[in-house]
C-alpha atoms as a PDB file:
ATOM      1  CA  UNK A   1       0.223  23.459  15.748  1.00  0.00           C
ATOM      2  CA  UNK A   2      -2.127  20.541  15.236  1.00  0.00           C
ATOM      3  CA  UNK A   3      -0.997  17.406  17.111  1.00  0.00           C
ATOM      4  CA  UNK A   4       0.928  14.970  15.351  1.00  0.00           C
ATOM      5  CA  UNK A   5      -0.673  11.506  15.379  1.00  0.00           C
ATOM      6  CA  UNK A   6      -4.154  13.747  14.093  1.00  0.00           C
ATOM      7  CA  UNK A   7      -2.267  14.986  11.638  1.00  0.00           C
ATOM      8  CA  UNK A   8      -0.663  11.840  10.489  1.00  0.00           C
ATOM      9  CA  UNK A   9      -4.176  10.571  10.335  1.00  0.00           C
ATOM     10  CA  UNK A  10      -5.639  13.208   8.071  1.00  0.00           C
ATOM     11  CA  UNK A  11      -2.568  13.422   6.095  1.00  0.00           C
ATOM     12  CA  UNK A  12      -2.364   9.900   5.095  1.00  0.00           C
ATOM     13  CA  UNK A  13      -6.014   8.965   4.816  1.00  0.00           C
ATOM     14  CA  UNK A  14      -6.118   9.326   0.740  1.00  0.00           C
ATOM     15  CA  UNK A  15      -2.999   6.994  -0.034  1.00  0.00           C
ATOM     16  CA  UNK A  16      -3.608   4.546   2.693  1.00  0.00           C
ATOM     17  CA  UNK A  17      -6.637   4.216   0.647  1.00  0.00           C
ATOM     18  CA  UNK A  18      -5.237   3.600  -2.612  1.00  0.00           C
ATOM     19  CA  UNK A  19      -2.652   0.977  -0.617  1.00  0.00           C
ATOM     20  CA  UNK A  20      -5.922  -0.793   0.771  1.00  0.00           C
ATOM     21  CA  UNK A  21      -7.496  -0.675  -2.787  1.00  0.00           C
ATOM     22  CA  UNK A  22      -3.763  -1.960  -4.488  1.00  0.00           C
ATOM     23  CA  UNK A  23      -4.394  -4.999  -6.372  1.00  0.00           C
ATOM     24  CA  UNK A  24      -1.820  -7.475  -4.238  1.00  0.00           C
ATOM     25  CA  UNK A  25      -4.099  -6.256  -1.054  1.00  0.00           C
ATOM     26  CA  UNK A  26      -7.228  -7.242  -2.694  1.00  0.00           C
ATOM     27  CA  UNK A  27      -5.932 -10.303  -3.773  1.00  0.00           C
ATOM     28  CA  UNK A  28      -4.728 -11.078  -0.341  1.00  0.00           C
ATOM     29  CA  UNK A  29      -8.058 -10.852   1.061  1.00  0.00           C
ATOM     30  CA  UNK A  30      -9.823 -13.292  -1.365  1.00  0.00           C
ATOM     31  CA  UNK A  31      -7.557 -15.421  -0.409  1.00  0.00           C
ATOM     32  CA  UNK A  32      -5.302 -15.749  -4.174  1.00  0.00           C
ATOM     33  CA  UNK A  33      -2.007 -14.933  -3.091  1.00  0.00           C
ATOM     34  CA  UNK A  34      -0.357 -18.331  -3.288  1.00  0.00           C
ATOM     35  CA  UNK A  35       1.983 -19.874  -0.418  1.00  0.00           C
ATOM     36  CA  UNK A  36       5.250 -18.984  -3.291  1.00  0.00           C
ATOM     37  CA  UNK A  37       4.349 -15.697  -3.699  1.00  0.00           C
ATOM     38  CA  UNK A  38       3.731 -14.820  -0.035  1.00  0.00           C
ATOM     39  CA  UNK A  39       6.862 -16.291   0.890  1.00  0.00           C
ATOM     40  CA  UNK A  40       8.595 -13.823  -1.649  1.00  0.00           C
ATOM     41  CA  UNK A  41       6.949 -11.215   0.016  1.00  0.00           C
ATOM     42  CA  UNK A  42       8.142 -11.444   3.164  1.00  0.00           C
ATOM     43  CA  UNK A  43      11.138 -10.709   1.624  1.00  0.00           C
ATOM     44  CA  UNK A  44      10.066  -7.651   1.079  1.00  0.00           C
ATOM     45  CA  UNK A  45       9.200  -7.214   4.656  1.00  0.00           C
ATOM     46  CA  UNK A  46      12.182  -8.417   6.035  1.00  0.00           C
ATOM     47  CA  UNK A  47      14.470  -5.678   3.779  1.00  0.00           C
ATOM     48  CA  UNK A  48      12.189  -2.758   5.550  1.00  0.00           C
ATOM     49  CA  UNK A  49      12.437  -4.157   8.778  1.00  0.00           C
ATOM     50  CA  UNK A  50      16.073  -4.465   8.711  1.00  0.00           C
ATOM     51  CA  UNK A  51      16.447  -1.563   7.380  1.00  0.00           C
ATOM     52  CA  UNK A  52      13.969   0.268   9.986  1.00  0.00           C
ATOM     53  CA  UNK A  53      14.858  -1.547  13.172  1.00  0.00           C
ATOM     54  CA  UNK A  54      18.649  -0.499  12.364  1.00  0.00           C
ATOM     55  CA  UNK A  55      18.009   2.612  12.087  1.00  0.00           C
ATOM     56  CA  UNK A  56      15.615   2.940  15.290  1.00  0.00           C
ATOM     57  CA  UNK A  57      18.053   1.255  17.202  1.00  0.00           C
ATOM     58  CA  UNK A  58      21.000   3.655  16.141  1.00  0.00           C
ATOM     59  CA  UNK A  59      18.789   6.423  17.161  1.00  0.00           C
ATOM     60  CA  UNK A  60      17.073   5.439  20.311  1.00  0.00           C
ATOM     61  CA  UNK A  61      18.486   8.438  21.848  1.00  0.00           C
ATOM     62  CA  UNK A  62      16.842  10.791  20.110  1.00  0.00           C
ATOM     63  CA  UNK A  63      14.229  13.117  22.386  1.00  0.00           C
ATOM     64  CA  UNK A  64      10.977  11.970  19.555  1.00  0.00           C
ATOM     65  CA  UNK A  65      11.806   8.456  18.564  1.00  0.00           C
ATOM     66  CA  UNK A  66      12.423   7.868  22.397  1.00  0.00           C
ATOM     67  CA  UNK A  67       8.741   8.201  23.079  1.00  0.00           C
ATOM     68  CA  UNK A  68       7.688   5.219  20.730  1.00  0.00           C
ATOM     69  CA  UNK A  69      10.686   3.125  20.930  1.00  0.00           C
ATOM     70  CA  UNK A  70       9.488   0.092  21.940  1.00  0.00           C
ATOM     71  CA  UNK A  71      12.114  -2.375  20.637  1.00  0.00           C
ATOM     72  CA  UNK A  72      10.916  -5.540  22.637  1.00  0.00           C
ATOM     73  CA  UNK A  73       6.931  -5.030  21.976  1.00  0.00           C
ATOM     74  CA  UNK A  74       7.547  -4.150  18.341  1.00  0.00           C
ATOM     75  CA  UNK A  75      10.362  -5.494  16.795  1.00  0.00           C
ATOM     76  CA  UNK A  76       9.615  -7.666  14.046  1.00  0.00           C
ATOM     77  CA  UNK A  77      12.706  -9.217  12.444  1.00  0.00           C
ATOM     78  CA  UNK A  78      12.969 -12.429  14.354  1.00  0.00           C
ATOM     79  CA  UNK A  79       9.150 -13.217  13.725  1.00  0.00           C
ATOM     80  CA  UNK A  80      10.049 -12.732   9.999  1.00  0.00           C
ATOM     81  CA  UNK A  81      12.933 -14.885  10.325  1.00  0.00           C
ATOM     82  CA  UNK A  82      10.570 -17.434  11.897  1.00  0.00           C
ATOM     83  CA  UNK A  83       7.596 -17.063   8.919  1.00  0.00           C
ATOM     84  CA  UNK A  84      10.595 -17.110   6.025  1.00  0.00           C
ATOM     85  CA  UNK A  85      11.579 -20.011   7.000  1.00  0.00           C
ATOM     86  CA  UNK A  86       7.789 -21.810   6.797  1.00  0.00           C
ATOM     87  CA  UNK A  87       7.411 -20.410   3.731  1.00  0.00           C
ATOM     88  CA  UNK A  88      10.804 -20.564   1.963  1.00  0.00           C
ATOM     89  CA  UNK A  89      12.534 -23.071   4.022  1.00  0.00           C
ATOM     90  CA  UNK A  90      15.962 -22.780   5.605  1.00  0.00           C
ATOM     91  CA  UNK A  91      17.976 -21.365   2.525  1.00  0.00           C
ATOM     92  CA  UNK A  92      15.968 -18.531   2.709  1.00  0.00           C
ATOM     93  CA  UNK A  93      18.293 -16.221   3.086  1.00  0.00           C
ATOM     94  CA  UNK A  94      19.753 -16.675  -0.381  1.00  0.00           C
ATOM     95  CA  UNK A  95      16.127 -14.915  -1.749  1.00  0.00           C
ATOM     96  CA  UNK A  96      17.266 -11.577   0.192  1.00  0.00           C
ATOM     97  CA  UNK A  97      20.090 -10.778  -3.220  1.00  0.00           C
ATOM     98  CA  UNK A  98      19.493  -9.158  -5.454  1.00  0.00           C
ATOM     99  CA  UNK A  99      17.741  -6.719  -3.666  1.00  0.00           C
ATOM    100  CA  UNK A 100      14.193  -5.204  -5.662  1.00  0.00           C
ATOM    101  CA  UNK A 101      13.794  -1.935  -6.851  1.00  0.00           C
ATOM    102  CA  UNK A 102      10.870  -0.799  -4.892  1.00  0.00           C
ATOM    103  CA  UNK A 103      12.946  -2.646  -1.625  1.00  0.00           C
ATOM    104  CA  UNK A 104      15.954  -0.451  -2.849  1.00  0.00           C
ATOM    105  CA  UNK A 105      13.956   2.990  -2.554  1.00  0.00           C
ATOM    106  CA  UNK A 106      12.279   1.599   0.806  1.00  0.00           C
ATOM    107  CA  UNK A 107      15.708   1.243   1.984  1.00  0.00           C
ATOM    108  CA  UNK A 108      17.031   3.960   0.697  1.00  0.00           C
ATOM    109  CA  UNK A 109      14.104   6.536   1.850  1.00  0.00           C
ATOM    110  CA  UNK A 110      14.502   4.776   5.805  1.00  0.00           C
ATOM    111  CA  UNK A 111      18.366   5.440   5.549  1.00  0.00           C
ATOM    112  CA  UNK A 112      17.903   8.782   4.170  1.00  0.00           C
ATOM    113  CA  UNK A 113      15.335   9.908   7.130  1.00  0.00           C
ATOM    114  CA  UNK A 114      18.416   8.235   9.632  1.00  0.00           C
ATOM    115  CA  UNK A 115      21.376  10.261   7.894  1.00  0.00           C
ATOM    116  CA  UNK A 116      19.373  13.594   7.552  1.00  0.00           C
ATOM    117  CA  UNK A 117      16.752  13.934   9.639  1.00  0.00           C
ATOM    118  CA  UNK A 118      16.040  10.780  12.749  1.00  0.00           C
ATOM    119  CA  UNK A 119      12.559  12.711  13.524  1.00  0.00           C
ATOM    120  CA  UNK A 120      11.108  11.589  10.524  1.00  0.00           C
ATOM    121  CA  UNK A 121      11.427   8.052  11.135  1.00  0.00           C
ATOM    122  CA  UNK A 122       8.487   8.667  13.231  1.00  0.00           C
ATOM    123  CA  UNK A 123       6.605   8.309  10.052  1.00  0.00           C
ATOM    124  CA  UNK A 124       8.025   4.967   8.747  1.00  0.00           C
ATOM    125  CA  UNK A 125       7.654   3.916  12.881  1.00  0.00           C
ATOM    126  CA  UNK A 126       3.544   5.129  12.332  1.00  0.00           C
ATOM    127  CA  UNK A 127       2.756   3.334   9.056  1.00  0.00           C
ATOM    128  CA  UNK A 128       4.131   0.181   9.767  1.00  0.00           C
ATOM    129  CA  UNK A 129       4.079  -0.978  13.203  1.00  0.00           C
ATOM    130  CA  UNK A 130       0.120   0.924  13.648  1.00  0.00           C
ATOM    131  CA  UNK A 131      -0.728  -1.043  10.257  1.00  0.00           C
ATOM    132  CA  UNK A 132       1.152  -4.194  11.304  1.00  0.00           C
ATOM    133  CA  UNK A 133      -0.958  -4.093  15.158  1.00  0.00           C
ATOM    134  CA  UNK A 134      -4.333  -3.165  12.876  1.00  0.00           C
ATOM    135  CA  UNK A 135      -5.279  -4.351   9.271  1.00  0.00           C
ATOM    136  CA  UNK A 136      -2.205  -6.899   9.602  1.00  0.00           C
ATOM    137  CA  UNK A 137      -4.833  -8.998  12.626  1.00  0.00           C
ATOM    138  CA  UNK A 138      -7.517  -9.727   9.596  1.00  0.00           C
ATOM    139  CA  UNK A 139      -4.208 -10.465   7.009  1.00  0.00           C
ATOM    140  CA  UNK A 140      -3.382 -12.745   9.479  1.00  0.00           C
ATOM    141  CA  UNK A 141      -6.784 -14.344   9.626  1.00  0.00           C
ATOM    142  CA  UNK A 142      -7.311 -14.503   6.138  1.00  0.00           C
ATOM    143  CA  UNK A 143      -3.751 -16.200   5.327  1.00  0.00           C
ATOM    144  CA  UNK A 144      -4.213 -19.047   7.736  1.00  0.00           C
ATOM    145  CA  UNK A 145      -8.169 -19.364   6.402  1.00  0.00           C
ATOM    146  CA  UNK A 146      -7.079 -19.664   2.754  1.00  0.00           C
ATOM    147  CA  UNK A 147      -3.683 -21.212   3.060  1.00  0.00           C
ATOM    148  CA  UNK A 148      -4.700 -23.842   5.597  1.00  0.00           C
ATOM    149  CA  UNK A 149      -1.759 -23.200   7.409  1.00  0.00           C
ATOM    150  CA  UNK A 150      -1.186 -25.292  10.598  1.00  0.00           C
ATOM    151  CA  UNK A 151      -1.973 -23.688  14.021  1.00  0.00           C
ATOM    152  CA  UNK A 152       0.624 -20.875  15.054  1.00  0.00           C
ATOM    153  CA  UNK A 153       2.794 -21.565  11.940  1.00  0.00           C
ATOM    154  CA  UNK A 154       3.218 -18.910   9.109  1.00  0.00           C
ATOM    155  CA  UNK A 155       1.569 -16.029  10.650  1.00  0.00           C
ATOM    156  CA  UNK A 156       4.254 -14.958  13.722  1.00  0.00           C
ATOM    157  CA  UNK A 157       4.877 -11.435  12.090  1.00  0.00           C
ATOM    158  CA  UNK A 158       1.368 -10.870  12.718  1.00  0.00           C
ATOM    159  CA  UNK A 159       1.483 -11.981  16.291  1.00  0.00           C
ATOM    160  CA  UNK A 160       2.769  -9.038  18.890  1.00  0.00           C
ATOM    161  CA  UNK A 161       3.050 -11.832  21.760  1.00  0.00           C
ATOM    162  CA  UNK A 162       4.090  -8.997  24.366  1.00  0.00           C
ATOM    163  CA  UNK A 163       1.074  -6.793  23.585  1.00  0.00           C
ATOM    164  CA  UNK A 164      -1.947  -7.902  25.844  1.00  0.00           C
ATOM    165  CA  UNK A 165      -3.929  -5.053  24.941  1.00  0.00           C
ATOM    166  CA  UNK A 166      -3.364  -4.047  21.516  1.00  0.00           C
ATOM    167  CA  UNK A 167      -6.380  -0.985  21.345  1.00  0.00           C
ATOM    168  CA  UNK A 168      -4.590   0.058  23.966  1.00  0.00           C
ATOM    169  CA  UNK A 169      -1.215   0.059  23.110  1.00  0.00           C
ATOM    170  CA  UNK A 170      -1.994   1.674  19.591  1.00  0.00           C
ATOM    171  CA  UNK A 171      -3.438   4.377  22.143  1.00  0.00           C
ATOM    172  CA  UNK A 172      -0.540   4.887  23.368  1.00  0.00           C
ATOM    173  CA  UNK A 173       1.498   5.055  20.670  1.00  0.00           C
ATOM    174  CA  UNK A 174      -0.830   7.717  19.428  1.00  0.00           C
ATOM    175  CA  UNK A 175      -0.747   9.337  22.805  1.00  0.00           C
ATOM    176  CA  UNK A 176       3.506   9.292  22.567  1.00  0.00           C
ATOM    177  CA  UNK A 177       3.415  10.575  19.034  1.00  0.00           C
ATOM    178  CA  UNK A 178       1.041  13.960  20.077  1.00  0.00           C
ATOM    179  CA  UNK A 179       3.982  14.182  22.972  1.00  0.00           C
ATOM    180  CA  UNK A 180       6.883  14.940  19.919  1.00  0.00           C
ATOM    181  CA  UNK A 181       8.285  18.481  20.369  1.00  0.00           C
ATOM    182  CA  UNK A 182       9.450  19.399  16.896  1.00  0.00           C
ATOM    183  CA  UNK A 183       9.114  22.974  14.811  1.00  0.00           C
ATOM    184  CA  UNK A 184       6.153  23.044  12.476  1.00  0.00           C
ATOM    185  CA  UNK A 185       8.620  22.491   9.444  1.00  0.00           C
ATOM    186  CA  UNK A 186       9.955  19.112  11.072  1.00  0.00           C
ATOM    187  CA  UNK A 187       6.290  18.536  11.578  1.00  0.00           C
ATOM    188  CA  UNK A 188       5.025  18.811   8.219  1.00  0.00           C
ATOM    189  CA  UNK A 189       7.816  17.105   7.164  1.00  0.00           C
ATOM    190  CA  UNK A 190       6.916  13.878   8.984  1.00  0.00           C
ATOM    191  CA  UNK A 191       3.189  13.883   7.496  1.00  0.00           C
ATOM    192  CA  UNK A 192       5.022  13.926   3.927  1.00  0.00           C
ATOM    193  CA  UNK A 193       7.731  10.873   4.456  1.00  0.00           C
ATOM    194  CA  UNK A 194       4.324   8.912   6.004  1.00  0.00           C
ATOM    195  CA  UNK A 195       2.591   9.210   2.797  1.00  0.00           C
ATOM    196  CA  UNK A 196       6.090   8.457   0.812  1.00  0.00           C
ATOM    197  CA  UNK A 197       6.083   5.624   3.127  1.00  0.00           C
ATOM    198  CA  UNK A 198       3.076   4.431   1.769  1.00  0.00           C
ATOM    199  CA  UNK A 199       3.621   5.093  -1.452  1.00  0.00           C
ATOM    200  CA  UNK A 200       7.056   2.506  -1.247  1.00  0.00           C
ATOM    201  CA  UNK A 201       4.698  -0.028   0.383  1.00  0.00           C
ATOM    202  CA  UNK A 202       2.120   0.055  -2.433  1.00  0.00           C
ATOM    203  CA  UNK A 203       5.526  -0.004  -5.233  1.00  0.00           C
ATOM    204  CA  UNK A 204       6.143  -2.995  -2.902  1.00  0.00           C
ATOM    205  CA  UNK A 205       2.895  -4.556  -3.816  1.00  0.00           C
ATOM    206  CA  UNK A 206       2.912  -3.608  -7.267  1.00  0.00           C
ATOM    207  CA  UNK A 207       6.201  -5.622  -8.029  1.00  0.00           C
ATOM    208  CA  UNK A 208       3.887  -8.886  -7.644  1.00  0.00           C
ATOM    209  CA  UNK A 209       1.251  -7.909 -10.109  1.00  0.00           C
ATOM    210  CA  UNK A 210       2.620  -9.557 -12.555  1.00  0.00           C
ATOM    211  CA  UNK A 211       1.797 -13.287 -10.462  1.00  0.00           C
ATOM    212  CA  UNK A 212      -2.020 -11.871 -10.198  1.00  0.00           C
ATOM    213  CA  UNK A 213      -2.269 -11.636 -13.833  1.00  0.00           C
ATOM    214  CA  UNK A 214      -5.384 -14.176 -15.071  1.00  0.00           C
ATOM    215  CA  UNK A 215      -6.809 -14.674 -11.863  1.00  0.00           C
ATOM    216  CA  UNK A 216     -10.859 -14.583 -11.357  1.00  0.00           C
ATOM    217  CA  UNK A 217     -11.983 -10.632 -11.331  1.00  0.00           C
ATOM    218  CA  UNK A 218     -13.968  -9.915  -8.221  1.00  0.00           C
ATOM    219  CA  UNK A 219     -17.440  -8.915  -8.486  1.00  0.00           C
ATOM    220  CA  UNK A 220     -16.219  -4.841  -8.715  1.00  0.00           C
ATOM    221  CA  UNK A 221     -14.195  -4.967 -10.910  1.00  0.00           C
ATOM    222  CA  UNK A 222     -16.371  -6.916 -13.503  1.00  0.00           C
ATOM    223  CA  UNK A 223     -18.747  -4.423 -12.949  1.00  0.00           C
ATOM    224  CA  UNK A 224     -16.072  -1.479 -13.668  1.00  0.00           C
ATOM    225  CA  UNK A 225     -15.236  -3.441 -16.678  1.00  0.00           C
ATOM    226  CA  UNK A 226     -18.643  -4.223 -17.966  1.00  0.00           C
ATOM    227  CA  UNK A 227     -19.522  -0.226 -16.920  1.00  0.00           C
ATOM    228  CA  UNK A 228     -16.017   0.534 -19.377  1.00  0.00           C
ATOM    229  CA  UNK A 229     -17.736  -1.380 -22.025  1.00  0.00           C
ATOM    230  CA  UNK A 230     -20.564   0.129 -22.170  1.00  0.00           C
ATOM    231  CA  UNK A 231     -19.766   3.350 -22.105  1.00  0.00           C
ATOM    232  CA  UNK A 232     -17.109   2.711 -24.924  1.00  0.00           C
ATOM    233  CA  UNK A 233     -20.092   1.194 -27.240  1.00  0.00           C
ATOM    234  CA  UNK A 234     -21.785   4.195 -26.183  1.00  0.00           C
ATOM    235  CA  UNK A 235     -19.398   6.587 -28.013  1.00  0.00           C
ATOM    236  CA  UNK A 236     -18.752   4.983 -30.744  1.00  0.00           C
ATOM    237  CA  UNK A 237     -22.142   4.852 -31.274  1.00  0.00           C
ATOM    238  CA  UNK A 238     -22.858   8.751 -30.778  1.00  0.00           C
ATOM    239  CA  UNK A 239     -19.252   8.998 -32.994  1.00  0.00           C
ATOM    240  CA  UNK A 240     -20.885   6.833 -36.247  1.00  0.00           C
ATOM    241  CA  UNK A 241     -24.266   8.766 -36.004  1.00  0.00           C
ATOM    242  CA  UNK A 242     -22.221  11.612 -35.982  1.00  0.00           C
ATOM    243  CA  UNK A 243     -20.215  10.384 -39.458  1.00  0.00           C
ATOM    244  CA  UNK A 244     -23.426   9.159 -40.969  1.00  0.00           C
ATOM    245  CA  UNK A 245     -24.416  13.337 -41.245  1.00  0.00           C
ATOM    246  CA  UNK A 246     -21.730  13.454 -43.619  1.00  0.00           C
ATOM    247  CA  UNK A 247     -23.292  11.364 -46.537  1.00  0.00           C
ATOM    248  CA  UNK A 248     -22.947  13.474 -49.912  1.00  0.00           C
ATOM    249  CA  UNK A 249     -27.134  13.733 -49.684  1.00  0.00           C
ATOM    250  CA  UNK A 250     -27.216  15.128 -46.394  1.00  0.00           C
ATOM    251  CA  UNK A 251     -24.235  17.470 -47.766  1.00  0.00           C
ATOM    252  CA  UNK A 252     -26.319  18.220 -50.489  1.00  0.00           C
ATOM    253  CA  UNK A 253     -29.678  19.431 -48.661  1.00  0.00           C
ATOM    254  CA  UNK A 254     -27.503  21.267 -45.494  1.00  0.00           C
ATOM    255  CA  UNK A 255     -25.697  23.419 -48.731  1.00  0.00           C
ATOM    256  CA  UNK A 256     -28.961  24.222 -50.454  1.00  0.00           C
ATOM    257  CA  UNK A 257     -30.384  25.254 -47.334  1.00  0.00           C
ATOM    258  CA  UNK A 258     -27.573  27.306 -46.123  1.00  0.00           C
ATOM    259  CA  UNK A 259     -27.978  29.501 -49.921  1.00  0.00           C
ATOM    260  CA  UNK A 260     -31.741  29.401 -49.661  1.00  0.00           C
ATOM    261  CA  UNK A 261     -32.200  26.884 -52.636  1.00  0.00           C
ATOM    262  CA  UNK A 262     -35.347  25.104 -52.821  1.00  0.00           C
ATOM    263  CA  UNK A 263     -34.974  21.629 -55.259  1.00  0.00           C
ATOM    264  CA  UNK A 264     -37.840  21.656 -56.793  1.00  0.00           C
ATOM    265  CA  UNK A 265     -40.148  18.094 -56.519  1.00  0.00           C
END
């Protein structure tokens, strides 16, 4: 059997994709999500984390989730906590009812995993805290760039303060995750609930859509659209010549030449 973290790797590598190419994550990085809809966000964020840390913490026992438990290095509520109240001031709390749809079937999927199965919150343990210590450094970068945000405020879910080395630790972590003794079932098993668990981050994204709408179009995707365009004019173009061979004269001439009629001049 192939090791794990490999496998999680190759497994994931087409929808982690598609969540990199989701439209909120583009957005991000041009810097158009505004301060509102960020702070909504992390609402978002702070549902799965709940919802994840509670269950890691009810199952640190557990022989596989031992190995990457790492409550103090990783645990992200309280720096949530900290960024929800920059963004949303100190009510925020009252934004965490009603809970969304796509948070509900986060939620749901992390308490499932708990209830059934604890081994395969290895995978929601893999997508988030390895994204959150990778991609989330440059999110980081690119909210306090664009939002002008004041130093060391806004961004403290993206800061692991008790992670020196963080190449290394995601090493580890890797390292720990190829040391999970589970049957092959169990191990296909996690590969699947880490590409469901990207599939509820990118339903997550796509609940804010509808705040992108009427922003600028990047460069791509004018091009797609001009590329769309052109290729549409291009049919209906081929689709009227097409029509045009239907004119009663045409008609006419492709009948007398099927019988073998010559008009006369």
């Amino acid at each position: 059997m192939a090791l794990l973290a490999v496998d999680l790797k190759e497994g994931t590598k087409s929808v982690h994709a598609e969540a990199e190419r989701s439209k909120f994550v583009r957005y991000f990085f041009k810097g158009e999500i505004s301060a509102a809809t960020y702070g909504r966000f992390l609402i978002s964020l702070y549902q799965v984390y709940s919802a994840l840390e509670k269950a890691l913490d009810a199952h640190k026992d557990n022989a596989s989730l031992q190995l990457i438990y790492f409550p103090v290095e990783l645990s992200r509520k309280a720096a949530l906590e900290e960024d929800l109240e920059f963004f949303n001031g100190p009510e925020w709390r009252d934004m965490l009812l009603p809970v969304s749809p796509a948070q509900q079937a986060y939620i749901d999927a992390i308490e499932r995993c708990a209830a059934t199965k604890p081994e395969l919150l290895l995978a929601h343990s893999y997508v988030r805290y390895l994204g959150d210590l990778s991609g989330g450094q440059i999110l980081a970068k690119k909210l306090q760039k664009y939002n002008d945000l004041p130093e060391g405020k806004g961004v403290a879910f993206y800061h692991f303060d008790l992670i020196e080395d963080k190449e290394g630790f995601k090493d580890q972590f890797r390292k720990r995750l190829n040391q999970v003794e589970v049957d092959e079932e169990t191990h296909r098993q996690i590969v699947e609930e880490s590409c469901q668990a990207f599939i509820r981050n990118i339903d997550i994204f796509q609940e804010f859509d509808h705040e992108l709408v009427g922003l600028p179009l990047s460069k791509k995707e004018q091009e797609a659209l001009e590329a769309q365009a052109a290729t549409q004019a291009e049919e209906a173009a081929v689709s009227s010549g097409f029509l045009s061979s239907f004119t009663p004269t045409n008609l006419m001439n492709s009948l007398a030449n099927a019988v073998g009629f010559k008009p006369t001049a």
